[in-house]
C-alpha atoms as a PDB file:
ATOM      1  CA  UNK A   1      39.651 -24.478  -0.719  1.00  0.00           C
ATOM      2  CA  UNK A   2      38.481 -22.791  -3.619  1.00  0.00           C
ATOM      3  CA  UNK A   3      39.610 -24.203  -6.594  1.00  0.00           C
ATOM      4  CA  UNK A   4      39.800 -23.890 -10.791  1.00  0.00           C
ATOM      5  CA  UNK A   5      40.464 -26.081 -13.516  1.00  0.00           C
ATOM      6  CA  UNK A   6      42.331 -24.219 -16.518  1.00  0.00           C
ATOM      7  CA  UNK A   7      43.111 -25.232 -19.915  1.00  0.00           C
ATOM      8  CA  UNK A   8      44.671 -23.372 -22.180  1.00  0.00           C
ATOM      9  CA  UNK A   9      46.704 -22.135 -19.290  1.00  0.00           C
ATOM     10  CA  UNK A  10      50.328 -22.026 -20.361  1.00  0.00           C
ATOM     11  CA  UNK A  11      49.872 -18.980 -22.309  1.00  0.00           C
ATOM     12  CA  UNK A  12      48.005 -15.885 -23.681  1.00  0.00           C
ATOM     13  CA  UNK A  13      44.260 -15.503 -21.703  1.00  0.00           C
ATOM     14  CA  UNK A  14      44.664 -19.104 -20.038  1.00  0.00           C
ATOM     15  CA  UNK A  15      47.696 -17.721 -18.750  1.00  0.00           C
ATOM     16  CA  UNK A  16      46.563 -14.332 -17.234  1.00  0.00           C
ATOM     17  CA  UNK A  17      43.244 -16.182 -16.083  1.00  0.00           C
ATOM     18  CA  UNK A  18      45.805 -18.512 -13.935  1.00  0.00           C
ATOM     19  CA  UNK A  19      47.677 -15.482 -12.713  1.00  0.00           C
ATOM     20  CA  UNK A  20      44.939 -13.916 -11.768  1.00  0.00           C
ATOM     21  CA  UNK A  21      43.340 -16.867  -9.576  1.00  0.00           C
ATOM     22  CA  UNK A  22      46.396 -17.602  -8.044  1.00  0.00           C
ATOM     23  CA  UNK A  23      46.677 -14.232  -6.471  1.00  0.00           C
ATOM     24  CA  UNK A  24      43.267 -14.387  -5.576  1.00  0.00           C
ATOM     25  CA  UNK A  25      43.933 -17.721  -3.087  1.00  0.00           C
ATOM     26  CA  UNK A  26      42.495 -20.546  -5.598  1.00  0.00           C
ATOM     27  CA  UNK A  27      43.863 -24.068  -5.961  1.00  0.00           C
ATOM     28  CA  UNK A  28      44.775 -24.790  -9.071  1.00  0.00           C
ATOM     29  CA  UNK A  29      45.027 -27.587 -11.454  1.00  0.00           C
ATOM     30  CA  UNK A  30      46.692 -26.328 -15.600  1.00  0.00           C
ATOM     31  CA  UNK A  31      46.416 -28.022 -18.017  1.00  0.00           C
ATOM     32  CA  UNK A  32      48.311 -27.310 -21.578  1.00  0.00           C
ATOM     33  CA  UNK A  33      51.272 -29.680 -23.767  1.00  0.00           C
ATOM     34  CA  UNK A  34      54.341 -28.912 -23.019  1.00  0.00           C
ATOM     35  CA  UNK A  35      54.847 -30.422 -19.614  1.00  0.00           C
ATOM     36  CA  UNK A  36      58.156 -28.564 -18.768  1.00  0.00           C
ATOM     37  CA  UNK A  37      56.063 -25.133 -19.291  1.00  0.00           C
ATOM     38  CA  UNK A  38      53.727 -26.158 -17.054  1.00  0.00           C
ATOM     39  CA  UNK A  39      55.913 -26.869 -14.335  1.00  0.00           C
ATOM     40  CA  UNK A  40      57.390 -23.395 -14.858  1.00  0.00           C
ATOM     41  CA  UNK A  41      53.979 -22.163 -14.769  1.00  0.00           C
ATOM     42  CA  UNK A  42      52.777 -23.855 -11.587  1.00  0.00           C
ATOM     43  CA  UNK A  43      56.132 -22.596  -9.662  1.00  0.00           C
ATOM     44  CA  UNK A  44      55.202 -18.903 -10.833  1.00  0.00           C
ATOM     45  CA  UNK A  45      51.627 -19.742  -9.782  1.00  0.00           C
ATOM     46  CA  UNK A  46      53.110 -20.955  -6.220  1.00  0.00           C
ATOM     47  CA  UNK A  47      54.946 -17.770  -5.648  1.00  0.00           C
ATOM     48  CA  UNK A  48      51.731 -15.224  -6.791  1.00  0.00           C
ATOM     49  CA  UNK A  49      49.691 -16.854  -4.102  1.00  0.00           C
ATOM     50  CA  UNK A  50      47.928 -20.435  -5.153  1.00  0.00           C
ATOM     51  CA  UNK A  51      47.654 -22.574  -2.181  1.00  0.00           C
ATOM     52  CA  UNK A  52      48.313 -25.540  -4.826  1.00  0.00           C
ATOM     53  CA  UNK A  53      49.121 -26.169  -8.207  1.00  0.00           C
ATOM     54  CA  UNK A  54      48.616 -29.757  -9.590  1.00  0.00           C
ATOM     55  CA  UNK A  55      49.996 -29.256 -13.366  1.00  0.00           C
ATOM     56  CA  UNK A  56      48.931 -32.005 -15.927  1.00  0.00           C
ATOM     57  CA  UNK A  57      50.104 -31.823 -19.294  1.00  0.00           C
ATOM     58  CA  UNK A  58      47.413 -32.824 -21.970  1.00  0.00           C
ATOM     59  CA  UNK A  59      46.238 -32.708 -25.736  1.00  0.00           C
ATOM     60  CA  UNK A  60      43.051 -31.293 -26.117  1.00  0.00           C
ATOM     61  CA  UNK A  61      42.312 -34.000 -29.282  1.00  0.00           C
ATOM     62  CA  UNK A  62      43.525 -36.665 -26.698  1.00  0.00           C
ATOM     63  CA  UNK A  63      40.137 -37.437 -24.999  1.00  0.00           C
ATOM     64  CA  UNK A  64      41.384 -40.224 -22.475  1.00  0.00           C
ATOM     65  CA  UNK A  65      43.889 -37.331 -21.463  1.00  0.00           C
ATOM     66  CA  UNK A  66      41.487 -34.940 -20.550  1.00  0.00           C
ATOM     67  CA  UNK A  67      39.531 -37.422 -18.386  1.00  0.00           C
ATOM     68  CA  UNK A  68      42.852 -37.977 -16.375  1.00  0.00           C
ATOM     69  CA  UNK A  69      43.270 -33.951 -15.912  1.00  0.00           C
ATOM     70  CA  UNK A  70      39.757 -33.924 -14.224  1.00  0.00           C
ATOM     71  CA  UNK A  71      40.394 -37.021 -12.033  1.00  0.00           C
ATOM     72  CA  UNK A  72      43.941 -34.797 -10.550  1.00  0.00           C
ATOM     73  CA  UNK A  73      41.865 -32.172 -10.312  1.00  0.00           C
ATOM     74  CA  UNK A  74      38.969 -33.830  -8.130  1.00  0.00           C
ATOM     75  CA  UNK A  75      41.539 -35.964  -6.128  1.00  0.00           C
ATOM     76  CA  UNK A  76      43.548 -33.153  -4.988  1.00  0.00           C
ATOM     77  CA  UNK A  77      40.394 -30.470  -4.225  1.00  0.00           C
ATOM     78  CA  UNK A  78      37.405 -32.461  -4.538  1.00  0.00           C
ATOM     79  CA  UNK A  79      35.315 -30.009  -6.102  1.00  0.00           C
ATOM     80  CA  UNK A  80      35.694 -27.579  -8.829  1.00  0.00           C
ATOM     81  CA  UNK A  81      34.055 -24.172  -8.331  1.00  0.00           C
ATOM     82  CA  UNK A  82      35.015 -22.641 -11.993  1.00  0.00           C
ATOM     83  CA  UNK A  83      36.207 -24.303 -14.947  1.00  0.00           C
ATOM     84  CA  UNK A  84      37.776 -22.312 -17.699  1.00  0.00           C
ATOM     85  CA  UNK A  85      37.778 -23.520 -21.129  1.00  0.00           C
ATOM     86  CA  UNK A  86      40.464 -21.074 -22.644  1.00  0.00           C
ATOM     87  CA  UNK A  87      42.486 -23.632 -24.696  1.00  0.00           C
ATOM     88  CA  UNK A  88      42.240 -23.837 -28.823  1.00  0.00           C
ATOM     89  CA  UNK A  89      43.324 -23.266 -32.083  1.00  0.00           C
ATOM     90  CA  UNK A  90      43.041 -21.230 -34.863  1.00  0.00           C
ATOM     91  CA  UNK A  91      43.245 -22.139 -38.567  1.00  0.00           C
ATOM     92  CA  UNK A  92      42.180 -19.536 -41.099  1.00  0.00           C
ATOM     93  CA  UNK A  93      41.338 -19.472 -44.967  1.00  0.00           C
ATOM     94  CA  UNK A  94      38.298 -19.863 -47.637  1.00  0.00           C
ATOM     95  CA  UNK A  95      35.931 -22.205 -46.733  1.00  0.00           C
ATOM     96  CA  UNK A  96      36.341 -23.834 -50.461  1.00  0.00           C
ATOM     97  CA  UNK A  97      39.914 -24.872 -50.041  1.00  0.00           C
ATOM     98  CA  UNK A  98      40.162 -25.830 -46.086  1.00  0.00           C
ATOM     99  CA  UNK A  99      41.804 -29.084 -45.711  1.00  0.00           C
ATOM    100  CA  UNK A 100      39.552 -31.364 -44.168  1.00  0.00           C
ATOM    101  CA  UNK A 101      41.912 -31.930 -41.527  1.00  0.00           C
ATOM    102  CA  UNK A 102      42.492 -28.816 -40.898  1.00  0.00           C
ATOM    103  CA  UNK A 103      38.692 -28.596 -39.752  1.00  0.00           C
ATOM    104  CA  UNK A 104      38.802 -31.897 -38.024  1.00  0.00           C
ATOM    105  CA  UNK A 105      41.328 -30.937 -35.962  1.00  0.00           C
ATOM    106  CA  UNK A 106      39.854 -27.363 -34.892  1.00  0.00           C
ATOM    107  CA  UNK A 107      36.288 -28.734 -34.378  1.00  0.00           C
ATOM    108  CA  UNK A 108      38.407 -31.582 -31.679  1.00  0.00           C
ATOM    109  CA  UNK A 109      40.304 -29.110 -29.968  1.00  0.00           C
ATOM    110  CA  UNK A 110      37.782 -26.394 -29.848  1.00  0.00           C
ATOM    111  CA  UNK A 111      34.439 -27.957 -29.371  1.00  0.00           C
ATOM    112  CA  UNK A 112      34.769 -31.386 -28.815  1.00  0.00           C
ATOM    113  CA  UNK A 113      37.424 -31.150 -25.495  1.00  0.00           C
ATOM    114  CA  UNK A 114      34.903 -28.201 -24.488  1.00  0.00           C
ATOM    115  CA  UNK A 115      32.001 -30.752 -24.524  1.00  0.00           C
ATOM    116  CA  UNK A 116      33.868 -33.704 -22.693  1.00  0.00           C
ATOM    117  CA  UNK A 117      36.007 -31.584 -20.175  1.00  0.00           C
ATOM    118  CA  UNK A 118      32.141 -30.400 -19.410  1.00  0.00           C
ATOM    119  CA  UNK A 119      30.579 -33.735 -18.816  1.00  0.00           C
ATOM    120  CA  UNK A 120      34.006 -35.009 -16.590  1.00  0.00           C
ATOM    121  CA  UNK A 121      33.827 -31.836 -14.428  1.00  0.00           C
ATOM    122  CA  UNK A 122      29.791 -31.836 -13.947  1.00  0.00           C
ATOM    123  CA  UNK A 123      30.241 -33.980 -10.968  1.00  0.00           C
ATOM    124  CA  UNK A 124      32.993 -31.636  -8.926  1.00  0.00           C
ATOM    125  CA  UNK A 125      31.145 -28.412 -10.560  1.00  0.00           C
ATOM    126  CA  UNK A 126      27.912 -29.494  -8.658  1.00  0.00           C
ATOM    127  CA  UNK A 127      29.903 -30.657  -5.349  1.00  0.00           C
ATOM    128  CA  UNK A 128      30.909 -27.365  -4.999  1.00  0.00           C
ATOM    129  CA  UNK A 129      27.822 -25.752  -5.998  1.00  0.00           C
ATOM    130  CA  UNK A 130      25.952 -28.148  -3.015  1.00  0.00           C
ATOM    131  CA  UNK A 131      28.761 -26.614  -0.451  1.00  0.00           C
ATOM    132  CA  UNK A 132      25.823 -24.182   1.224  1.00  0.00           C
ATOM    133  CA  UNK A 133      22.971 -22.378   0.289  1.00  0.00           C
ATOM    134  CA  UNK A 134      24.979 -19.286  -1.865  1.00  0.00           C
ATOM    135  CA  UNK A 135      27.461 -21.516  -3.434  1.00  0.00           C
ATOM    136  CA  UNK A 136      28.119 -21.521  -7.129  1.00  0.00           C
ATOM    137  CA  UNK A 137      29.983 -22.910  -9.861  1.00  0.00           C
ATOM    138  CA  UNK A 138      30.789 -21.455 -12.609  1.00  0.00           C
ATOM    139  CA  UNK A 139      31.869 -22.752 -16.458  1.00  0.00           C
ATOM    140  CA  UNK A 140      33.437 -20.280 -18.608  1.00  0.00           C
ATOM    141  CA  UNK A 141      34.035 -20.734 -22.316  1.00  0.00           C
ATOM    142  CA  UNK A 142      36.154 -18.637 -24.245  1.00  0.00           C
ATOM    143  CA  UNK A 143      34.953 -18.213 -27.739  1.00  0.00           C
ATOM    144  CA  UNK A 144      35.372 -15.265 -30.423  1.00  0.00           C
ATOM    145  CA  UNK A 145      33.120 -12.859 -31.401  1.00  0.00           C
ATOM    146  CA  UNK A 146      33.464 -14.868 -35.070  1.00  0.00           C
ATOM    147  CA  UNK A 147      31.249 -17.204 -33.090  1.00  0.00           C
ATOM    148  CA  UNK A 148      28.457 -14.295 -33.064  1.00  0.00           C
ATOM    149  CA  UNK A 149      29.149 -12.357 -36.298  1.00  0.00           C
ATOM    150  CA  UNK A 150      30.650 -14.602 -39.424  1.00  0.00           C
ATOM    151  CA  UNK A 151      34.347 -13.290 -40.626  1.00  0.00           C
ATOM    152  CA  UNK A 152      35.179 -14.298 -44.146  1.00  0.00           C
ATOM    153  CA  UNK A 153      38.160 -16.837 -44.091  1.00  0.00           C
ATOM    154  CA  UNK A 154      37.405 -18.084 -40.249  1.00  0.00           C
ATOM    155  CA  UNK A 155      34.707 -20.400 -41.381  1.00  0.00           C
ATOM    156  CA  UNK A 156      35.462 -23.781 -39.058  1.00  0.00           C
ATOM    157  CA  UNK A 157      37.112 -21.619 -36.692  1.00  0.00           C
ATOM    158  CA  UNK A 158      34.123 -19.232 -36.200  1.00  0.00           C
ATOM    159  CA  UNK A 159      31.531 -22.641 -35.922  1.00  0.00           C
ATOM    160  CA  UNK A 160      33.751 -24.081 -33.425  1.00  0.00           C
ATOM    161  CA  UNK A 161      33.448 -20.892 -31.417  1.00  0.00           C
ATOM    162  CA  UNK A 162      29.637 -20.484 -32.739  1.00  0.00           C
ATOM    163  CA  UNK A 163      29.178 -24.220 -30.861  1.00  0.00           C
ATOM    164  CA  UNK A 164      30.105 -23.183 -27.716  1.00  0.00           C
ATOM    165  CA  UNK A 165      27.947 -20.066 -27.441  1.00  0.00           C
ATOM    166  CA  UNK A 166      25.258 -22.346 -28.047  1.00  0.00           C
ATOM    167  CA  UNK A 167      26.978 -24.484 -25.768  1.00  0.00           C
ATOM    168  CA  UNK A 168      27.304 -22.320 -23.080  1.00  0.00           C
ATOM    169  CA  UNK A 169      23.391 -22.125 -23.244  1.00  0.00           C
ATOM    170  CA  UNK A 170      22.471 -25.275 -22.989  1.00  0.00           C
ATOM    171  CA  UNK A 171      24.760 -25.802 -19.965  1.00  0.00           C
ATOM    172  CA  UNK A 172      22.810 -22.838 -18.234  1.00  0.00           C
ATOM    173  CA  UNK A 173      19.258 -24.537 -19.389  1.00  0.00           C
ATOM    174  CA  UNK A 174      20.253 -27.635 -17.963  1.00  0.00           C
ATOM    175  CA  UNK A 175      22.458 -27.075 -14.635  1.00  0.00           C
ATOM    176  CA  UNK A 176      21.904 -22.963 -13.705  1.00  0.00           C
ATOM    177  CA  UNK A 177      18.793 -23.965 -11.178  1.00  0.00           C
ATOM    178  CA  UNK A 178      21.348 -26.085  -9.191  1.00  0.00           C
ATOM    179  CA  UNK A 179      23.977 -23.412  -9.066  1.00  0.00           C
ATOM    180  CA  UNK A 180      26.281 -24.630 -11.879  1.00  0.00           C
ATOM    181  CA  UNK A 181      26.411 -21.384 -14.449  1.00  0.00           C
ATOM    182  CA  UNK A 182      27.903 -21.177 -17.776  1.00  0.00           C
ATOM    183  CA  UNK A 183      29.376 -18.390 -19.738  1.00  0.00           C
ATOM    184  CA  UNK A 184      31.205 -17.608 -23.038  1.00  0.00           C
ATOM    185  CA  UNK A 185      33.195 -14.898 -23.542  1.00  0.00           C
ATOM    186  CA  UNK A 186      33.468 -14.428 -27.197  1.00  0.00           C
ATOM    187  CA  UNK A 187      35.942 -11.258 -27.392  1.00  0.00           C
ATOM    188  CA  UNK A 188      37.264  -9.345 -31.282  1.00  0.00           C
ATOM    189  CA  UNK A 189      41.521 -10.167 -31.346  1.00  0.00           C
ATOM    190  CA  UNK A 190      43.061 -10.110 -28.143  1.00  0.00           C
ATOM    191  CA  UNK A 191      47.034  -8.976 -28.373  1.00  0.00           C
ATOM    192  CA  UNK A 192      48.340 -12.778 -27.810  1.00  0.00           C
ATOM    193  CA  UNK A 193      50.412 -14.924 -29.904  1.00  0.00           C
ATOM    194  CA  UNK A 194      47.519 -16.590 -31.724  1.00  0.00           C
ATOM    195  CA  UNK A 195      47.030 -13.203 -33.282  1.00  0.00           C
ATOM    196  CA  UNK A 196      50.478 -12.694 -34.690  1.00  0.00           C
ATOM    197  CA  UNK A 197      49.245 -13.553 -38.234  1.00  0.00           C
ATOM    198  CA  UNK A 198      46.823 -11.053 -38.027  1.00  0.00           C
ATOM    199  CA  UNK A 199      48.889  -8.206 -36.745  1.00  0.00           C
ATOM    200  CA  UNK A 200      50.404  -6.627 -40.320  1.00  0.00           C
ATOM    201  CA  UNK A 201      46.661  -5.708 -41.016  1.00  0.00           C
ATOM    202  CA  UNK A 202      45.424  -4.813 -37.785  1.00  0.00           C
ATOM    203  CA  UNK A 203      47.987  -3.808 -35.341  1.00  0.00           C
ATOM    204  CA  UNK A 204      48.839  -4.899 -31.409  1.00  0.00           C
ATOM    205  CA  UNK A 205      48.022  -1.865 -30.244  1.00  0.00           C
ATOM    206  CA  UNK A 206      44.250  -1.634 -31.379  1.00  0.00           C
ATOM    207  CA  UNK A 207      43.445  -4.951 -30.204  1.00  0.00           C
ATOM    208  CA  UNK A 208      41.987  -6.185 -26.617  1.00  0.00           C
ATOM    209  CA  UNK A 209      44.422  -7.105 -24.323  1.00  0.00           C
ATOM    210  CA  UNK A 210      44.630 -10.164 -22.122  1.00  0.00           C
ATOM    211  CA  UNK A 211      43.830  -7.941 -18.789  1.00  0.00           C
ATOM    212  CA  UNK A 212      40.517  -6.887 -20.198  1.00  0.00           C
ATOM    213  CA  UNK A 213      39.680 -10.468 -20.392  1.00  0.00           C
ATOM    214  CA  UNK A 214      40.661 -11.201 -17.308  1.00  0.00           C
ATOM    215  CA  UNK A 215      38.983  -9.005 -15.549  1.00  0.00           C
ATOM    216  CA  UNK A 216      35.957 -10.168 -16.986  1.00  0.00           C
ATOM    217  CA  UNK A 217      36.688 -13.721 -15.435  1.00  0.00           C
ATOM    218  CA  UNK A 218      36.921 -12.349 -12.629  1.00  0.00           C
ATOM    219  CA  UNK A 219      33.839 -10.112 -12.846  1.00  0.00           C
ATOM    220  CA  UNK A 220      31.937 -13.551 -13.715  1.00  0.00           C
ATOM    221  CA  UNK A 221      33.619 -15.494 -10.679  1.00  0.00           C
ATOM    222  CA  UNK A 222      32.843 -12.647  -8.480  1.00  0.00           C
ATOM    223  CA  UNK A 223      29.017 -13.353  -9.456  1.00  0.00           C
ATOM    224  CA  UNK A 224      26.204 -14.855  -6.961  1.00  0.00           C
ATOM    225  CA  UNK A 225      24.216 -17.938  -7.389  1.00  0.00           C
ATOM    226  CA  UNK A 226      20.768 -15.880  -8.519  1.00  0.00           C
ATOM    227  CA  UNK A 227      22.877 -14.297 -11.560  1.00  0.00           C
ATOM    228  CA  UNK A 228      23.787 -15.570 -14.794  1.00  0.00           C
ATOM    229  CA  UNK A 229      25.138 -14.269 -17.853  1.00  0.00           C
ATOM    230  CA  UNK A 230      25.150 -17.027 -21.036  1.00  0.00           C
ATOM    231  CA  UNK A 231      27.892 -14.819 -23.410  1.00  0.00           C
ATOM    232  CA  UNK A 232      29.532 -11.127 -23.366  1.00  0.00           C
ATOM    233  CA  UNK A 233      30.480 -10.129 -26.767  1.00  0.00           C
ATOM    234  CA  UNK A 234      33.535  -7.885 -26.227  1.00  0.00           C
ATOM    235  CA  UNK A 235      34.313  -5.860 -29.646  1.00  0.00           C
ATOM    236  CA  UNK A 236      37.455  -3.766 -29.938  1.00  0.00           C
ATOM    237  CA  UNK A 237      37.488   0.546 -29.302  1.00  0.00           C
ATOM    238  CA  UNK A 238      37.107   1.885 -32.737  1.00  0.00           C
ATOM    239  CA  UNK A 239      36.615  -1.084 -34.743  1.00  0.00           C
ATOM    240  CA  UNK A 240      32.505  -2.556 -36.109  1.00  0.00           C
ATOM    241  CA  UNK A 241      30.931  -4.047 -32.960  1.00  0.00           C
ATOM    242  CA  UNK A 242      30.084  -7.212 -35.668  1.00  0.00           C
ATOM    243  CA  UNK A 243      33.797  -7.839 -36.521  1.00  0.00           C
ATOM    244  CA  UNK A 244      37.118  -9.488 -35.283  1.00  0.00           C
END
């Protein structure tokens, strides 16, 4: 069975990305907080098509956590052919006044879970990359594109998401000639929730929405073992191409 690992999954992109899978035939384990959302979640998931759902609730700053979401994941499928890194947070202001635990806890949840989730799931990623001689596996991170092009009052946020295009790079360097590919997806504001505070100065309706992200999962899923792509920059219609 074909299977995914998604954090992040209880709403906004994680959420679509889930969606999406499901009705595309892939076991799935979810992973977000709030344990009686996921269980929601993994019944909708159920009904759109997913041949199994194993939800696990988890912290992303709880590192012994995240270790117990990959062990569900490879005792219920026993590979992982895509793991998608879409959980985070955002925190916003100048760089001379953040609270230092503001920036501790964004660099833990946004860069720190990435790296560890990574090093758990290598094992399963590869299984399923060994299946036969076009298999794949495939990492994706979602990032911002204030991980390419600095945004004045996004400072740790945008070097959390700055980390993981680099991370995304190494991953390839190291893992891509054995079949295990990484990308980051680094799009402008996507109309979600985590954009809310945002939306007085630039408005729903001229940001990305969560199906255009989507279908670039899926685009990137849909790839073959000779192609890889390390980050797609996705800027919003009418806006700079170097701006959120």
């Amino acid at each position: 069975m074909t299977s995914a690992l998604i954090t992040g999954a209880s709403r906004g992109i994680g959420r679509g990305v889930a969606l999406e899978l499901a009705r595309l035939g892939y076991g799935l384990t979810v992973t977000a907080r709030d344990p009686g959302v996921l269980e929601a979640l993994a019944e909708e998931l159920r009904s759109s098509g997913a041949p199994t759902v194993v939800p696990v609730a988890a912290d992303l700053a709880d590192r012994d956590a995240l270790t117990a979401v990959v062990e569900r994941h490879a005792e219920a499928f026993g590979s992982m052919d895509a793991l998608v890194l879409s959980g985070g947070t955002g925190t916003a202001g100048p760089l001379e006044t953040l609270p230092a635990s503001r920036v501790d806890r964004t660099i833990t949840v946004n860069l720190t879970s990435a790296i560890h989730l990574v090093q758990a799931a290598l094992p399963w990623l590869r299984a399923a990359a060994a299946s036969g001689p076009t298999a794949s596996a495939r990492v994706i991170l979602l990032a911002s594109i204030t991980g390419a092009y600095a945004e004045a009052g996004l400072a740790a946020y945008g070097a959390s998401k700055a980390a993981l295009l680099s991370l995304a790079e190494t991953l390839n360097a190291e893992e891509s000639g054995g079949g295990v590919m990484a990308t980051a997806v680094a799009p402008a504001y996507v109309d979600t929730d985590m954009s809310e505070w945002t939306k007085e100065t630039i408005p729903a309706e001229t940001m990305l929405r969560v199906e255009d992200i989507v279908s670039i999962v899926r685009m990137l899923l849909g790839l073959g073992r000779t192609a890889s792509i390390t980050r797609i920059v996705v800027s919003r219609s009418g806006a700079s191409a170097y701006g959120a």
